[in-house]
N, C-alpha and C. Protein backbone atom coordinates (compact mmCIF):
# COMPACT_ATOMS: atom_id res chain seq x y z
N UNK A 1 49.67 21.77 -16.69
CA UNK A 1 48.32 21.26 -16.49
C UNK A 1 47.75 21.87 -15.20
N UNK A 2 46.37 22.11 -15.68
CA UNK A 2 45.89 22.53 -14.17
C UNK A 2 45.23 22.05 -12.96
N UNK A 3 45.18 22.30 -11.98
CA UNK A 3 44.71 21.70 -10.88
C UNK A 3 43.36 21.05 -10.91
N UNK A 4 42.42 22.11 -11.03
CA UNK A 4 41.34 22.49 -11.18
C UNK A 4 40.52 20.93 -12.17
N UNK A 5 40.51 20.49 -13.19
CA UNK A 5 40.26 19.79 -14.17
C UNK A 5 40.47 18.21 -13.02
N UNK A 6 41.74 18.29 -12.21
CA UNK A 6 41.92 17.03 -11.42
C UNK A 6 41.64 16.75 -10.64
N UNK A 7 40.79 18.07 -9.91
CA UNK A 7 40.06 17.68 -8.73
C UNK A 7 38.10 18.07 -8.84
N UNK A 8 38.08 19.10 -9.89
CA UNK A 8 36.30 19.11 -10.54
C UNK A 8 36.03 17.56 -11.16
N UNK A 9 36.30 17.07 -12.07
CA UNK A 9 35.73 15.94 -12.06
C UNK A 9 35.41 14.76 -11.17
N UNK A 10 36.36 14.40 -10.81
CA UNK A 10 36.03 13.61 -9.09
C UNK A 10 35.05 13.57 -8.42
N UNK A 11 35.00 15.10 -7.79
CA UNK A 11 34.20 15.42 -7.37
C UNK A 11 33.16 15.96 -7.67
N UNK A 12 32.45 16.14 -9.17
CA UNK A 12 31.56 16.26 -9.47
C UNK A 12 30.83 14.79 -9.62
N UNK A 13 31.67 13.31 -10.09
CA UNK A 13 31.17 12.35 -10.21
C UNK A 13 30.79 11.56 -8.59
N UNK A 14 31.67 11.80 -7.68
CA UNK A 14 30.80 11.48 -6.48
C UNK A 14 30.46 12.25 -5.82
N UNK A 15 29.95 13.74 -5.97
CA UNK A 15 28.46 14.13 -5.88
C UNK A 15 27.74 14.04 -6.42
N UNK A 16 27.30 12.97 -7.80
CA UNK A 16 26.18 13.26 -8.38
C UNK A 16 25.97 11.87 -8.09
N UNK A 17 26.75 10.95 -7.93
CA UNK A 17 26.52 9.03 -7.36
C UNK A 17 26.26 8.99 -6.32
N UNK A 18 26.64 10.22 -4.87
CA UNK A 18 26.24 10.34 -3.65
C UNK A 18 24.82 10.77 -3.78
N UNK A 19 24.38 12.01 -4.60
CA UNK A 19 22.92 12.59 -4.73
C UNK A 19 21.98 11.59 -5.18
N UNK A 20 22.19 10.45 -6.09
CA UNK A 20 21.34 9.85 -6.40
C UNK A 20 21.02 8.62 -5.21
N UNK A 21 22.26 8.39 -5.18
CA UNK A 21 21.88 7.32 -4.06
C UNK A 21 20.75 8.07 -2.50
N UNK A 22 21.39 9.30 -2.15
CA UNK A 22 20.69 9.94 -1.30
C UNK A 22 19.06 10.55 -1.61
N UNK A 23 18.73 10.67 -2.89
CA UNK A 23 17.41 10.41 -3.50
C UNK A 23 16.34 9.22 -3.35
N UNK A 24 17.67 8.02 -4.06
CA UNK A 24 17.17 6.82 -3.90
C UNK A 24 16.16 6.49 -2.74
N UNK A 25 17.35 6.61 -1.35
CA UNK A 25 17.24 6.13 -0.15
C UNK A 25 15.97 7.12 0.58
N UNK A 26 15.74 8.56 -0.25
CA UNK A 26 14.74 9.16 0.59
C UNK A 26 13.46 8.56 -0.06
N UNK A 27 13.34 8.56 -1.46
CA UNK A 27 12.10 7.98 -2.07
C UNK A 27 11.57 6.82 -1.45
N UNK A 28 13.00 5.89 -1.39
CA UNK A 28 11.82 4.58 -0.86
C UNK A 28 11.69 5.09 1.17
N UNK A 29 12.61 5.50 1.33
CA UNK A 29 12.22 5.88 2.99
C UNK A 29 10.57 6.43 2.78
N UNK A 30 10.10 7.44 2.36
CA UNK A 30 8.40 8.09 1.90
C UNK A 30 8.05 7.15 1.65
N UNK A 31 7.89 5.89 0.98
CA UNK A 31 7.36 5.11 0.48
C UNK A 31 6.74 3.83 1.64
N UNK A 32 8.11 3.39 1.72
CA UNK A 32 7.93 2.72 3.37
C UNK A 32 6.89 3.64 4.65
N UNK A 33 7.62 4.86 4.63
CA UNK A 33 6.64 5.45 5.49
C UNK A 33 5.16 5.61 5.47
N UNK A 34 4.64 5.68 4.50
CA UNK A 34 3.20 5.57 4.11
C UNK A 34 3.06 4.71 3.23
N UNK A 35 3.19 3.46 3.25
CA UNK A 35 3.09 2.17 2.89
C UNK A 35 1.68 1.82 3.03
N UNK A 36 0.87 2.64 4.43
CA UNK A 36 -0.69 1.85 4.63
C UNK A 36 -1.31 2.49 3.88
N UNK A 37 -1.46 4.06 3.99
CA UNK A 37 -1.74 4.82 3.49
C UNK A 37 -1.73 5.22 1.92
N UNK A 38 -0.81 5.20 1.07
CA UNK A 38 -0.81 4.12 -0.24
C UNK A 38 -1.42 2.86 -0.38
N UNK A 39 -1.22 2.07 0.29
CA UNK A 39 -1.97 0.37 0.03
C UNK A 39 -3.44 0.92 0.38
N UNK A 40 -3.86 1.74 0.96
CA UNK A 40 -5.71 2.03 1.55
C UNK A 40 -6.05 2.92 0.08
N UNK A 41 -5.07 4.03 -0.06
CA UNK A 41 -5.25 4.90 -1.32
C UNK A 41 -5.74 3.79 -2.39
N UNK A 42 -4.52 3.13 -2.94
CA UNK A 42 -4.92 2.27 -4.25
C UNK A 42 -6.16 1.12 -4.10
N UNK A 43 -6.54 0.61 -3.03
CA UNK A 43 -7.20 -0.27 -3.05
C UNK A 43 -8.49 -0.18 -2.70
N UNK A 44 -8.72 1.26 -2.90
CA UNK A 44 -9.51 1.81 -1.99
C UNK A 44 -11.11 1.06 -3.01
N UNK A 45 -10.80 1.08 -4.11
CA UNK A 45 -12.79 0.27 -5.02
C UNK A 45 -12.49 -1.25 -4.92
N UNK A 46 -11.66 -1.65 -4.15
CA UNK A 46 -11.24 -3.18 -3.60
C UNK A 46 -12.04 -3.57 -2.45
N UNK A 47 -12.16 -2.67 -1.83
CA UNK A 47 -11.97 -3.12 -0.42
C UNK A 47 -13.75 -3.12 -0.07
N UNK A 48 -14.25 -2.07 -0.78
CA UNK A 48 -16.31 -1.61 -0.56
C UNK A 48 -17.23 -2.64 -1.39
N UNK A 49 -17.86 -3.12 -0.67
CA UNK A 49 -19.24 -4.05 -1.88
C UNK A 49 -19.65 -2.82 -1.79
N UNK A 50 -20.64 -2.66 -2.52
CA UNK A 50 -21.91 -1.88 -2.24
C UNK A 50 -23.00 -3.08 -2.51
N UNK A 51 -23.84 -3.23 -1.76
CA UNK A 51 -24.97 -3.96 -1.63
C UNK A 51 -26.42 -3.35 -2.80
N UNK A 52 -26.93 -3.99 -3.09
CA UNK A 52 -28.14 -3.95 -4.02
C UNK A 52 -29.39 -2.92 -2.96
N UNK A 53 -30.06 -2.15 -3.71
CA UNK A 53 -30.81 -1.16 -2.77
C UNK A 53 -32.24 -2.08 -1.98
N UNK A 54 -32.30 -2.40 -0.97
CA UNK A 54 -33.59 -3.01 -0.65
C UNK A 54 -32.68 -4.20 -0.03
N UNK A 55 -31.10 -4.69 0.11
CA UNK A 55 -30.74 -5.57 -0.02
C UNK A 55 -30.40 -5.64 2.03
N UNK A 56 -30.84 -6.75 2.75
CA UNK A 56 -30.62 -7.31 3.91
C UNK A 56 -29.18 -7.86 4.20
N UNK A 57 -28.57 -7.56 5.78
CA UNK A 57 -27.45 -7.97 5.71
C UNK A 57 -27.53 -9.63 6.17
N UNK A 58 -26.47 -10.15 5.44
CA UNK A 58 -27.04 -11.47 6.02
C UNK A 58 -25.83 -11.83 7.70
N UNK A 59 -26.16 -12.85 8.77
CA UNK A 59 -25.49 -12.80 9.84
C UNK A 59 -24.20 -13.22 9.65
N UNK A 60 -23.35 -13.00 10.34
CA UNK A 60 -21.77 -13.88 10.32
C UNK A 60 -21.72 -15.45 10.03
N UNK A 61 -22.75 -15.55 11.13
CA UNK A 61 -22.80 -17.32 10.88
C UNK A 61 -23.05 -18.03 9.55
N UNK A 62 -24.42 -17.23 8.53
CA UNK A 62 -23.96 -17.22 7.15
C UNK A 62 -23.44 -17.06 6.49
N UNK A 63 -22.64 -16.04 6.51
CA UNK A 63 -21.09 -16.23 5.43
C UNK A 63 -20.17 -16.96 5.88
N UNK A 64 -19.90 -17.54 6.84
CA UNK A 64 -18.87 -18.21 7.26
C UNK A 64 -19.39 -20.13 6.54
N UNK A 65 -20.41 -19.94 7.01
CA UNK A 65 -21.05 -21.34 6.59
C UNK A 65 -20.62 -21.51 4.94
N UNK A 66 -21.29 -20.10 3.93
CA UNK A 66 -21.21 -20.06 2.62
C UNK A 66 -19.62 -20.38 2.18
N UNK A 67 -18.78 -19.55 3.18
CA UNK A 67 -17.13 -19.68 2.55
C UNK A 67 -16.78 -20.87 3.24
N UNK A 68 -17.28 -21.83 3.88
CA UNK A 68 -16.92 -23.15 4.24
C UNK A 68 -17.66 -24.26 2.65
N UNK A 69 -18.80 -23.68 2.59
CA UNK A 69 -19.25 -24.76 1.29
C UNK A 69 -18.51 -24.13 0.05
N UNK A 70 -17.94 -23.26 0.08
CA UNK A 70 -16.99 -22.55 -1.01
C UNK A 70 -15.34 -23.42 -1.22
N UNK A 71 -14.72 -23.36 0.67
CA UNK A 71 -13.92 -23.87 0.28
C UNK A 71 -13.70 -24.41 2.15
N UNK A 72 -13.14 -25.52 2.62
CA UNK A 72 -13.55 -26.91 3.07
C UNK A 72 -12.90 -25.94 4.49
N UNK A 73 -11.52 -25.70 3.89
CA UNK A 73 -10.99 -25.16 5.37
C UNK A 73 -11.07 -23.96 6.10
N UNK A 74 -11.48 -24.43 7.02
CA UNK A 74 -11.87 -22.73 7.66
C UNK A 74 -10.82 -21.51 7.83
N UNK A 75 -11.83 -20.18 8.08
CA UNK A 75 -11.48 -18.87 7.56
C UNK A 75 -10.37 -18.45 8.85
N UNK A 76 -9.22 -18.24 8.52
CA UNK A 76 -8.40 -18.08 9.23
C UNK A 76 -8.65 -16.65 9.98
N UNK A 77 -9.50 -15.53 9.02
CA UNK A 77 -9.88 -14.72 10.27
C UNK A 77 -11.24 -13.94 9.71
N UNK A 78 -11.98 -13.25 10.74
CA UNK A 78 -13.19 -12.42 9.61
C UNK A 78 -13.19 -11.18 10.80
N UNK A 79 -13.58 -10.37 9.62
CA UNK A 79 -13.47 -8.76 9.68
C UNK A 79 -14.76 -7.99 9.42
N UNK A 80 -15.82 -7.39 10.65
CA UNK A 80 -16.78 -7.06 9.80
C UNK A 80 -16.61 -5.44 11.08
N UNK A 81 -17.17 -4.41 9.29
CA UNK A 81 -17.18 -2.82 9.71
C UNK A 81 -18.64 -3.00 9.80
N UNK A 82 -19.17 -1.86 10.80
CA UNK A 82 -20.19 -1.34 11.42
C UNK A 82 -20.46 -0.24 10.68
N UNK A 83 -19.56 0.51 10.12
CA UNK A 83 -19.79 1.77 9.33
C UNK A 83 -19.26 2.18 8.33
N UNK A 84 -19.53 3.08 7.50
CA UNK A 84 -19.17 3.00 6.29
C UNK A 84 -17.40 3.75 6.50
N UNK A 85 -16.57 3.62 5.55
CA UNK A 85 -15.08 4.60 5.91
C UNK A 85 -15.45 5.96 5.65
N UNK A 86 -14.74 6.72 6.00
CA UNK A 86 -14.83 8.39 5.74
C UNK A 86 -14.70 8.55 4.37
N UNK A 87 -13.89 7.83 3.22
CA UNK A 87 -13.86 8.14 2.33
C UNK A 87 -14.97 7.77 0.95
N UNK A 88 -15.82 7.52 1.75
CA UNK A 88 -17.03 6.93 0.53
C UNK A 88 -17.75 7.81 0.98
């Protein structure tokens, strides 16, 4: 019997269980790494109203009032852009 046959399989099966796992671990590493950048990508027709043409902005103090008669407890935080994002 030959050598060869008792030591190629072995080691073909944990290099190909080491490669995947080392795949695994890089895919989600990229993934994690641009985690915002993905979450901004996909959500990106989430995130824009577009307002009606002719349409006035109304002040903070009114929407806060509106999402209080909406719902009782107040807004744990508010977020308002000045300008439009680069990508619209």
């Amino acid at each position: 019997m030959s050598i060869r046959p008792v030591v190629f399989w072995p080691h073909l099966l944990v290099g190909v269980t080491t490669g995947t796992v080392i795949a695994f671990m890089s895919v989600t590493g990229v993934l994690l790494a641009f985690e915002p950048q993905i979450t901004e990508w996909l959500e990106r027709d989430r995130r824009i109203v577009v307002p009606p043409p002719g349409a006035s902005r109304l002040p903070v103090e009114t929407l806060v009032a509106r999402a209080r008669e909406a719902r009782p407890d107040p807004p744990s935080s508010r977020s308002v852009r000045t300008r439009r994002p680069p990508w619209s």
